[in-house]
N, C-alpha and C. Protein backbone atom coordinates (compact mmCIF):
# COMPACT_ATOMS: atom_id res chain seq x y z
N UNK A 1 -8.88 19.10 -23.04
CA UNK A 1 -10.22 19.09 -22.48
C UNK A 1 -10.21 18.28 -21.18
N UNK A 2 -10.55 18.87 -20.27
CA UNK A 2 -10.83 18.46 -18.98
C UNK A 2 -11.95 17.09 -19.11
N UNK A 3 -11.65 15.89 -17.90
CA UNK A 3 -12.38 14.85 -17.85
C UNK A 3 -12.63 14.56 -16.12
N UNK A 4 -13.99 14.75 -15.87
CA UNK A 4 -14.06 14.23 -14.51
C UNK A 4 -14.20 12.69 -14.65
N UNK A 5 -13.42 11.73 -13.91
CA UNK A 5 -13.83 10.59 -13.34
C UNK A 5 -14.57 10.26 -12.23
N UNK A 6 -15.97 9.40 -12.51
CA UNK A 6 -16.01 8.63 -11.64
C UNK A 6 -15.52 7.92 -10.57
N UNK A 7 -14.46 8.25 -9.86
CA UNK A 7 -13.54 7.49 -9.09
C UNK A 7 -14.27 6.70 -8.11
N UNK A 8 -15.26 6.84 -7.25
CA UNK A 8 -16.24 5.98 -6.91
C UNK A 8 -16.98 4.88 -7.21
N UNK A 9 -17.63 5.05 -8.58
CA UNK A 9 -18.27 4.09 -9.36
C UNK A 9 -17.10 2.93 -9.56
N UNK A 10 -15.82 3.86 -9.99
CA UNK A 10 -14.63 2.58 -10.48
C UNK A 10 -14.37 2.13 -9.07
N UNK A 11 -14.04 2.56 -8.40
CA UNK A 11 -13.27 2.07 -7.12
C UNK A 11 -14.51 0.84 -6.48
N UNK A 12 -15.77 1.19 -6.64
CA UNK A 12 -16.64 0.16 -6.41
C UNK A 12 -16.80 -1.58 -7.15
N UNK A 13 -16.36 -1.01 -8.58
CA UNK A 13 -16.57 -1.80 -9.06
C UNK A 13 -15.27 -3.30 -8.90
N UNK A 14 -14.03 -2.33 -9.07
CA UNK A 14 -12.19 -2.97 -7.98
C UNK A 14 -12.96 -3.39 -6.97
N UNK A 15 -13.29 -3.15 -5.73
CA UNK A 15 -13.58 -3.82 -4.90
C UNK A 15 -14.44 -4.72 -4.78
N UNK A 16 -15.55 -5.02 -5.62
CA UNK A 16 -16.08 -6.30 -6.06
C UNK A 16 -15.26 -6.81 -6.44
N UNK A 17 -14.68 -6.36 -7.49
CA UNK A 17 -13.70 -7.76 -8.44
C UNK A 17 -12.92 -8.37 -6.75
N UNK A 18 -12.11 -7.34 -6.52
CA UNK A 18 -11.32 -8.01 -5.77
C UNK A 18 -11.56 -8.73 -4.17
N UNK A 19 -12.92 -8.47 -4.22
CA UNK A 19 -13.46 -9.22 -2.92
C UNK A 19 -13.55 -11.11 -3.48
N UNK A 20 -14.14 -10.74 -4.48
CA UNK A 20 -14.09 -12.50 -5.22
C UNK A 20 -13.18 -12.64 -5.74
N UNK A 21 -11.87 -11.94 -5.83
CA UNK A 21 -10.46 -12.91 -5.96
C UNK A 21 -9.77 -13.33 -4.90
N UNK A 22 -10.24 -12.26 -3.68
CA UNK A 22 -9.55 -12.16 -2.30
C UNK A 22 -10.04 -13.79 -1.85
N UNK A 23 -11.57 -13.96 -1.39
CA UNK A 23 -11.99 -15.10 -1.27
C UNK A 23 -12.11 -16.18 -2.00
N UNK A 24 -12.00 -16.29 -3.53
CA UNK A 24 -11.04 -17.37 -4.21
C UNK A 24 -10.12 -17.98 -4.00
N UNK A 25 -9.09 -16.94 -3.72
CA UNK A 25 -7.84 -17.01 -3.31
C UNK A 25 -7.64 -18.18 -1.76
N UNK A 26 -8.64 -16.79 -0.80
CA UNK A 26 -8.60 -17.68 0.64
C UNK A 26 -9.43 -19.21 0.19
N UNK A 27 -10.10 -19.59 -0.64
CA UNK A 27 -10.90 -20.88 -0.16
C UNK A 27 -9.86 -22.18 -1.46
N UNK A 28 -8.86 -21.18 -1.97
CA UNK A 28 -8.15 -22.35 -2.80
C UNK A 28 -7.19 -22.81 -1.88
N UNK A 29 -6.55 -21.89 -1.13
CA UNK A 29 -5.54 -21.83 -0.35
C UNK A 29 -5.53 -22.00 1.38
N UNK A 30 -6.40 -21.72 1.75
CA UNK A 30 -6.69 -21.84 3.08
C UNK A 30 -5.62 -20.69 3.55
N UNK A 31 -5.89 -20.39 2.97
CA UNK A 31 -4.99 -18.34 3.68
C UNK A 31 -6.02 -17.29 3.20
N UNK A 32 -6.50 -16.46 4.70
CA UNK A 32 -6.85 -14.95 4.40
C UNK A 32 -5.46 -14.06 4.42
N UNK A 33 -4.89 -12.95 2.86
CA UNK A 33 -4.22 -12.21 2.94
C UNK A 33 -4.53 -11.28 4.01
N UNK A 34 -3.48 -10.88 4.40
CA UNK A 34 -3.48 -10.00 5.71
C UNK A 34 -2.12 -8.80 5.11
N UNK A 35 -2.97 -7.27 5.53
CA UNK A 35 -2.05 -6.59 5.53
C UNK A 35 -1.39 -5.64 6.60
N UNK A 36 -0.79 -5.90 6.93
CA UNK A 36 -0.27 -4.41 8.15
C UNK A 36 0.26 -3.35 7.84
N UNK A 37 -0.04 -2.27 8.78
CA UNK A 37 0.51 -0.99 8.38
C UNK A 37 1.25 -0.45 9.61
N UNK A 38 2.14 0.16 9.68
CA UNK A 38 3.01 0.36 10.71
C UNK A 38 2.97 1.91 10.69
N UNK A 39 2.41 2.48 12.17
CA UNK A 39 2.69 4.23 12.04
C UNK A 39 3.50 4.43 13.32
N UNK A 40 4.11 5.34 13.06
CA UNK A 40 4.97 6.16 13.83
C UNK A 40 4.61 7.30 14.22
N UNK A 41 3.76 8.02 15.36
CA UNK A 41 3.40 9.46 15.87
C UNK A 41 2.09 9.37 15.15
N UNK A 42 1.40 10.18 15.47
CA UNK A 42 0.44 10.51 15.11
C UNK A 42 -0.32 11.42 14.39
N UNK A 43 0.88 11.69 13.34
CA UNK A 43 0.25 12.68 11.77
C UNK A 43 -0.94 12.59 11.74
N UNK A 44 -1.85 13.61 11.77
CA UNK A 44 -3.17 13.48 11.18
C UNK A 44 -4.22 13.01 9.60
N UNK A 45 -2.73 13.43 8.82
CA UNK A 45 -3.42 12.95 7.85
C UNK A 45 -2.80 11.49 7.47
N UNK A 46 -1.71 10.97 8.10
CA UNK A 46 -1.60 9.13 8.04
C UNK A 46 -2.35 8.83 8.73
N UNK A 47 -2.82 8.76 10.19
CA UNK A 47 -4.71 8.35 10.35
C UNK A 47 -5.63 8.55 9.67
N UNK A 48 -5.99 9.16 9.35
CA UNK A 48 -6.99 9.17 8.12
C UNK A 48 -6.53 7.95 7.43
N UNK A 49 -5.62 8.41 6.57
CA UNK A 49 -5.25 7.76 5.31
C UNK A 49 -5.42 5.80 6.00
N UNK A 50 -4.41 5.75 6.77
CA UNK A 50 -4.51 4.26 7.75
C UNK A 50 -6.19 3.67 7.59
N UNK A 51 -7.20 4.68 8.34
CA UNK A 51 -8.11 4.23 8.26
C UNK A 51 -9.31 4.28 7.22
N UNK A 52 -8.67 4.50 6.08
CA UNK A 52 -8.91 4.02 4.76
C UNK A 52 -8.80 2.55 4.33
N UNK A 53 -7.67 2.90 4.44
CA UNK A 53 -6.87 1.20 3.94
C UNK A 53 -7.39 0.26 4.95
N UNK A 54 -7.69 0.40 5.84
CA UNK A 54 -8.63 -0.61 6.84
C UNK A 54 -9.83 -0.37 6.40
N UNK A 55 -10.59 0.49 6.03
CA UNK A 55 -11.97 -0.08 5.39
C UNK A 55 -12.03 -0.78 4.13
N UNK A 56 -10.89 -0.41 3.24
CA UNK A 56 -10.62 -1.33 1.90
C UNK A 56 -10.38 -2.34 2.31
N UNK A 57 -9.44 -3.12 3.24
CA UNK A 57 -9.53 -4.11 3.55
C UNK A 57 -10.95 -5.05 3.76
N UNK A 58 -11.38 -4.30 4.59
CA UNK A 58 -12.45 -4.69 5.18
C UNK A 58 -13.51 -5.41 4.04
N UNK A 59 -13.82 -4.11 3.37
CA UNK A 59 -14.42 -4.15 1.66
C UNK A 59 -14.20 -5.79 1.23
N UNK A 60 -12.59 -5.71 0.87
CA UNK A 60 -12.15 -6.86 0.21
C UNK A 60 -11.85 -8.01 0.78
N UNK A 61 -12.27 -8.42 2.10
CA UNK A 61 -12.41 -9.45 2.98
C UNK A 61 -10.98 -9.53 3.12
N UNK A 62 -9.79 -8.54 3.62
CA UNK A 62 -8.41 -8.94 3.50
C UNK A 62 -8.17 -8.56 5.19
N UNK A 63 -7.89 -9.58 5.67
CA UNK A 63 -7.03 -8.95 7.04
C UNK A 63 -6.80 -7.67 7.37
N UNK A 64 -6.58 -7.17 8.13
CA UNK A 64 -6.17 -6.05 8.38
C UNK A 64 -4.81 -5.80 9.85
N UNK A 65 -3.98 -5.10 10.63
CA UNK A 65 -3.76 -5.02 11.63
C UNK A 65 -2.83 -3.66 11.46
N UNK A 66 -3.05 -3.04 12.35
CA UNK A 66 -2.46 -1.59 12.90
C UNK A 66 -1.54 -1.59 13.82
N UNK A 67 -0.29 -1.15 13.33
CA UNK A 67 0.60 -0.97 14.33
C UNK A 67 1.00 0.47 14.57
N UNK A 68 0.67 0.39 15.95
CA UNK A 68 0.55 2.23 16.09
C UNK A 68 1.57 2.46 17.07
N UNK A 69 2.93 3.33 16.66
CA UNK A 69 4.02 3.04 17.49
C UNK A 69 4.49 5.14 18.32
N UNK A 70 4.79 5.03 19.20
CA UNK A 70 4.87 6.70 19.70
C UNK A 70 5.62 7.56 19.11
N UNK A 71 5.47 8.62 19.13
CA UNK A 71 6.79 9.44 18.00
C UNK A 71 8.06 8.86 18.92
N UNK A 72 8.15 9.15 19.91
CA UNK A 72 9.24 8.66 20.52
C UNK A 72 10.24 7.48 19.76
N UNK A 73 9.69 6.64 19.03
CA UNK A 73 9.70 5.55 19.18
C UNK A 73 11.40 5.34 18.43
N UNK A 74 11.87 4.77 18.89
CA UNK A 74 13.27 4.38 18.65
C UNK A 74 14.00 4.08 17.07
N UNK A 75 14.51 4.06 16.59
CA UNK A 75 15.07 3.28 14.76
C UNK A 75 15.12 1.72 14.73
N UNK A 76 15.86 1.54 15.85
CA UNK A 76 15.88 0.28 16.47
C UNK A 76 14.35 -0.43 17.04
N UNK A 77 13.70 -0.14 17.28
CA UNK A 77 12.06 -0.44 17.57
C UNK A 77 11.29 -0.76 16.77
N UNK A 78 11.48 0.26 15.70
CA UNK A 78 10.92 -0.14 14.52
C UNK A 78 11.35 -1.14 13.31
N UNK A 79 12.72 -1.48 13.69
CA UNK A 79 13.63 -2.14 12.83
C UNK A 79 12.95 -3.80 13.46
N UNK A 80 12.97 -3.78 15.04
CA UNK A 80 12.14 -5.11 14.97
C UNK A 80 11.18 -5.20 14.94
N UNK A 81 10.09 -4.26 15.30
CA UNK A 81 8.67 -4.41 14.76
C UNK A 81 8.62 -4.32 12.77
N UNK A 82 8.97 -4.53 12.26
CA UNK A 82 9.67 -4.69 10.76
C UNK A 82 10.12 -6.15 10.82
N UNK A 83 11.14 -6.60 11.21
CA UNK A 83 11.84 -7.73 11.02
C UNK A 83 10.28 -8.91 11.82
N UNK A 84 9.79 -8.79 12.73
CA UNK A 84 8.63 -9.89 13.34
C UNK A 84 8.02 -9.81 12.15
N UNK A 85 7.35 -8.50 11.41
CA UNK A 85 6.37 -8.56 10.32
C UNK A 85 7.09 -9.40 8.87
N UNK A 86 8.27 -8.82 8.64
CA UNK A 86 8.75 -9.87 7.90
C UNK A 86 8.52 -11.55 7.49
N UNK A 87 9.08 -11.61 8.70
CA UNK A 87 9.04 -13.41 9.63
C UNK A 87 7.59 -14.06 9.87
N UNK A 88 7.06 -13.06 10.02
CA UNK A 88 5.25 -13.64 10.13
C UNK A 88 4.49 -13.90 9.15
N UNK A 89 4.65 -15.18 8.89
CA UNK A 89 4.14 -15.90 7.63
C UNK A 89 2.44 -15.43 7.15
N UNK A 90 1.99 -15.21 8.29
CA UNK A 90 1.03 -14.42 8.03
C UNK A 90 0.50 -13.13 7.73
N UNK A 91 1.27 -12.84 7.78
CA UNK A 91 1.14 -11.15 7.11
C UNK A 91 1.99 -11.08 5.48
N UNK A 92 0.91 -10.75 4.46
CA UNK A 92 1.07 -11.15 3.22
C UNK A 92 1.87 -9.43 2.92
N UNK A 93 1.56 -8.24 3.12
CA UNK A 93 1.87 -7.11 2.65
C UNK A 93 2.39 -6.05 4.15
N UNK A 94 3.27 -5.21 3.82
CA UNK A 94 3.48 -4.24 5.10
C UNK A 94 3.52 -2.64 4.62
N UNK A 95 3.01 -1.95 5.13
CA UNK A 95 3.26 -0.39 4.58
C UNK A 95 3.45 0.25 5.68
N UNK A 96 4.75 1.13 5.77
CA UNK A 96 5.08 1.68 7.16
C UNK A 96 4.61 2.77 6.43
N UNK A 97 3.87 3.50 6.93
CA UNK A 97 3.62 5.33 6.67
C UNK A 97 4.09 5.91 7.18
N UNK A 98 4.29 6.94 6.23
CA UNK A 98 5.76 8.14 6.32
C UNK A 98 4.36 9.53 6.15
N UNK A 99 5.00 10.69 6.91
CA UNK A 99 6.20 10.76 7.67
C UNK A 99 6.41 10.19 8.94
N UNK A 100 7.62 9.35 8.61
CA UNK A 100 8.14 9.24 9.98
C UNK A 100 8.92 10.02 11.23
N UNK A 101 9.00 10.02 12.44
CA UNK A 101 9.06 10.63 12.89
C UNK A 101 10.70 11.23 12.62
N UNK A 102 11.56 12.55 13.27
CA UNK A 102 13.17 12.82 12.55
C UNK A 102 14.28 11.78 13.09
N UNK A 103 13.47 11.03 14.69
CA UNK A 103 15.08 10.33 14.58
C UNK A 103 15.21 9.26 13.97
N UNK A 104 14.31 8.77 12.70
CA UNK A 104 13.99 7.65 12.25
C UNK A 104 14.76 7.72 11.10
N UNK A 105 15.65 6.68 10.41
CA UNK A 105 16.13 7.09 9.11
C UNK A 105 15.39 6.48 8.02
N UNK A 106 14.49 7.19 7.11
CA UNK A 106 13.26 6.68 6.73
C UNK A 106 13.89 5.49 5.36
N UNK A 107 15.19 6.08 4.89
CA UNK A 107 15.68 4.58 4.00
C UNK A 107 15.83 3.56 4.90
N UNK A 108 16.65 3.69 5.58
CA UNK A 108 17.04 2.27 6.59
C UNK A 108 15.55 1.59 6.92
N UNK A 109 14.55 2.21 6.93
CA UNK A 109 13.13 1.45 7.38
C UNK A 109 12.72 0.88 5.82
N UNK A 110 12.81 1.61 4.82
CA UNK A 110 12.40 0.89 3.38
C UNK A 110 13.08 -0.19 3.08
N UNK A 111 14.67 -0.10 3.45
CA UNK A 111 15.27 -1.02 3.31
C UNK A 111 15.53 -2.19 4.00
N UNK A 112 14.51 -2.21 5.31
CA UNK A 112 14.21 -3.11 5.84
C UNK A 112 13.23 -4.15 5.65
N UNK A 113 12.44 -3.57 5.28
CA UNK A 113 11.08 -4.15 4.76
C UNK A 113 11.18 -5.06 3.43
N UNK A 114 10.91 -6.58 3.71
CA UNK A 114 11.14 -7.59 2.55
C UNK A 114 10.29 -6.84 1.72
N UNK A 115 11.23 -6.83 0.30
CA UNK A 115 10.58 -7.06 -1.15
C UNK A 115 9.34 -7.54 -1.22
N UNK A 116 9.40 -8.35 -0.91
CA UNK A 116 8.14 -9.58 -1.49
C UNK A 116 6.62 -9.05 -0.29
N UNK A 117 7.31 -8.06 0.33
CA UNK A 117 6.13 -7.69 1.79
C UNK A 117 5.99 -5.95 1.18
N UNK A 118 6.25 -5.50 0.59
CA UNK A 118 6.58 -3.72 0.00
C UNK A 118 5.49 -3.44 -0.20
N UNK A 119 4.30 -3.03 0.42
CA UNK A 119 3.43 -2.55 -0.57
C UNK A 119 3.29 -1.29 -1.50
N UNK A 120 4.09 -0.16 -0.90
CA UNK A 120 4.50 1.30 -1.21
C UNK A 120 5.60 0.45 -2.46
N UNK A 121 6.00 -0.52 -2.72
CA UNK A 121 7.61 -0.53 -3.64
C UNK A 121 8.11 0.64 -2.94
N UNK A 122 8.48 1.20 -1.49
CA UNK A 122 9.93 1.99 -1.39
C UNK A 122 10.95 1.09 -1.15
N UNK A 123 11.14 -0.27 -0.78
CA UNK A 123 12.41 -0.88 -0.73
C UNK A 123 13.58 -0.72 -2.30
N UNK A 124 14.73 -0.22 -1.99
CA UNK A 124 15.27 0.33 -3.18
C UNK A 124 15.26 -1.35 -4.47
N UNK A 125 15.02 -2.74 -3.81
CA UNK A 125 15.04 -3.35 -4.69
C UNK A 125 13.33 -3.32 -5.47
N UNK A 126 12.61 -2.62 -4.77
CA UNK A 126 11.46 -3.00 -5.95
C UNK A 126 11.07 -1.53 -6.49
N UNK A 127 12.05 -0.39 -6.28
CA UNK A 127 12.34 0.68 -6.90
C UNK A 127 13.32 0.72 -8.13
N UNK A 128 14.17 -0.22 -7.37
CA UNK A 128 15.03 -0.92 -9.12
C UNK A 128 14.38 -1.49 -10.10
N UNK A 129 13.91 -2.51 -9.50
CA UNK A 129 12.89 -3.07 -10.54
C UNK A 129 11.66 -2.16 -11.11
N UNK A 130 11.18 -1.34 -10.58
CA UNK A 130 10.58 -0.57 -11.42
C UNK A 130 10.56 0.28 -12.44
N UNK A 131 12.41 0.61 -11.98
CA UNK A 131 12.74 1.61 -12.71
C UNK A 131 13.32 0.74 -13.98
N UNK A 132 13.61 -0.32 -14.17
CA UNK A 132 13.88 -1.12 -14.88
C UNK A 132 12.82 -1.49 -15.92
N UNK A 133 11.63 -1.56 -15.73
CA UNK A 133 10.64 -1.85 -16.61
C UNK A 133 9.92 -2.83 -15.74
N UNK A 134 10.44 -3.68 -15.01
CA UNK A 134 10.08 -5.20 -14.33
C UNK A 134 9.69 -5.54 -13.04
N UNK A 135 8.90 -4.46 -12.95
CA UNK A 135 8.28 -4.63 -11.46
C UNK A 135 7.60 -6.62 -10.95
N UNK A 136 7.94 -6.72 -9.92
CA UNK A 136 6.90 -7.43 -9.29
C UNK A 136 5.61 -7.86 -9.34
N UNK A 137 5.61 -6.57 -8.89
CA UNK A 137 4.08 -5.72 -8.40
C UNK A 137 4.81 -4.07 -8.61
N UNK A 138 2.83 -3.34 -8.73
CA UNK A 138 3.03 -2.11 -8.56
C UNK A 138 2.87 -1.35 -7.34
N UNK A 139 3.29 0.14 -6.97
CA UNK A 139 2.93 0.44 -6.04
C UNK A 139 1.18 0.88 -5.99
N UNK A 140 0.64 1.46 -4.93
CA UNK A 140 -0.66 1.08 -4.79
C UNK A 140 -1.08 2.58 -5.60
N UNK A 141 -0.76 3.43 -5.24
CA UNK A 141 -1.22 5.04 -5.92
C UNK A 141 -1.22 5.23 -6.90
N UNK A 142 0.26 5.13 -7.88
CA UNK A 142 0.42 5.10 -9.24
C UNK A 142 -0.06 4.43 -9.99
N UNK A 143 -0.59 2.99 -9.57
CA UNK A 143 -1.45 2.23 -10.04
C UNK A 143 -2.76 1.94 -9.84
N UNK A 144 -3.46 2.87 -8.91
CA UNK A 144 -4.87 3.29 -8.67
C UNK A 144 -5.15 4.00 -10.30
N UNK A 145 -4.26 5.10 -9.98
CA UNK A 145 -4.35 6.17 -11.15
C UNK A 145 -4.46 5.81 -12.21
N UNK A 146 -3.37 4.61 -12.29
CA UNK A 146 -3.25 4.28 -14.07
C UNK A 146 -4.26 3.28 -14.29
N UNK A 147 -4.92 2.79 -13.19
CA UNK A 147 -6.45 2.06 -13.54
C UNK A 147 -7.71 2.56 -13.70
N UNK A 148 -7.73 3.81 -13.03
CA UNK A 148 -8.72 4.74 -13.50
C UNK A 148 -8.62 5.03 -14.89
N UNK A 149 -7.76 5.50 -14.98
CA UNK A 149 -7.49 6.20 -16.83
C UNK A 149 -7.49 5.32 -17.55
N UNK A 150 -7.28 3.87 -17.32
CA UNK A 150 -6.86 2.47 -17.81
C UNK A 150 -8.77 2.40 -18.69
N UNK A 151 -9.73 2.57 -17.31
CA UNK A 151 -10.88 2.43 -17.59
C UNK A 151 -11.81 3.32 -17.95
N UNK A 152 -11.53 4.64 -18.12
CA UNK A 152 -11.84 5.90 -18.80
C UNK A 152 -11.26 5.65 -20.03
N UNK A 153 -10.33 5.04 -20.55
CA UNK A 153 -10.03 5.04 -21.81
C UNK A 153 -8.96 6.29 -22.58
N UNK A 154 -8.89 6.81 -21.13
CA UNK A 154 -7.65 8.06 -21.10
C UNK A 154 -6.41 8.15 -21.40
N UNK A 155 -6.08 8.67 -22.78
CA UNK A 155 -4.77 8.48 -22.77
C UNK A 155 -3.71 9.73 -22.54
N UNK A 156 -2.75 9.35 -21.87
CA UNK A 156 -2.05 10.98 -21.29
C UNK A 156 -0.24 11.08 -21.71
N UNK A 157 -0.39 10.06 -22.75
CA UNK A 157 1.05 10.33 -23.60
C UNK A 157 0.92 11.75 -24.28
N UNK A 158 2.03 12.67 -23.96
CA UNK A 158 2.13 13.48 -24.44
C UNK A 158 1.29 15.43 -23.77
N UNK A 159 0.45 14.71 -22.96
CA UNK A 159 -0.47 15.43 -22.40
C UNK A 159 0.05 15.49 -20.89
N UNK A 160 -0.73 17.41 -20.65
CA UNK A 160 -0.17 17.88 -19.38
C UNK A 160 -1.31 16.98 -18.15
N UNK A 161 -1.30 16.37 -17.26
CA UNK A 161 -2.03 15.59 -16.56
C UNK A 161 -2.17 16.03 -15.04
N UNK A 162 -3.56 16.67 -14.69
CA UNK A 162 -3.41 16.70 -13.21
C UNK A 162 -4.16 15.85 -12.60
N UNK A 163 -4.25 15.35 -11.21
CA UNK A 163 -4.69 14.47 -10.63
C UNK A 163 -4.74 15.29 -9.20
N UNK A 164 -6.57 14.95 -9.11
CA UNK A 164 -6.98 15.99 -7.75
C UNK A 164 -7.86 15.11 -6.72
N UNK A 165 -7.63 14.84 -5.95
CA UNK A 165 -8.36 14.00 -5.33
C UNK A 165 -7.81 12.51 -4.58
């Protein structure tokens, strides 16, 4: 039997919670989390998507900054615009969006990107660890999903599962 979710209502209700953990967080600590996103060319649907995640930010009082780089843009270019974001104590999370452009080698960019900065988990160490049982953290999609159903009360062991939207 088919189940529509609310995905709105829930996603409203996440972003309260997490606006008053975000600013908990900043007034225990004297740090606003900050996240960056790094694009390469100008896919139409990673703009979009980019300027999503900048209004969630926004939502959740979290930093935000856009790095918007030319298709042109070199392996090497991006390897140090990667390595500064690393090193910048201020930037708590990084998500390079793919697709990247072809002369880019899109592992060598996952595998650049600190662990502890992954927000996608594509760095192959927090893909190990996932696949291990022992994530970190989760990635952000798979775990949207499994919080929706988490709060629908949905269970999909065993069951064929589509996801539209």
């Amino acid at each position: 039997m088919a189940k529509i979710i609310d995905g709105r209502r829930i996603a409203k209700e996440i972003n309260e919670s997490l606006k008053a953990r975000v600013e908990d967080f900043t007034n225990k600590y004297k740090i606003t989390p900050k996240l960056a996103v790094v694009i390469a060319g100008g896919d139409p649907a990673s703009l979009f998507y980019i300027k999503m995640i900048a209004k969630s930010c926004e939502r959740a009082s979290i930093d935000f900054e856009k790095h918007s780089l030319p298709s042109k843009t070199t392996e090497e270019e991006l390897l140090k615009l990667i390595d500064n974001l690393n090193k910048n104590k201020k930037v708590s999370g990084i998500i390079v969006q793919v697709p990247l452009p072809e002369q880019i080698n899109q592992e060598r960019i996952q595998e650049a990107v600190n662990p502890s900065k992954d927000v996608d988990c594509f760095n192959p160490i927090n893909m190990g660890r996932l696949a291990l049982g022992k994530p970190e953290f989760l990635p952000c999609t798979p775990y949207a999903v499994y919080e929706l159903m988490k709060r629908e009360n949905i269970v999909v062991e065993g069951k064929h599962t589509v996801v539209v939207g």
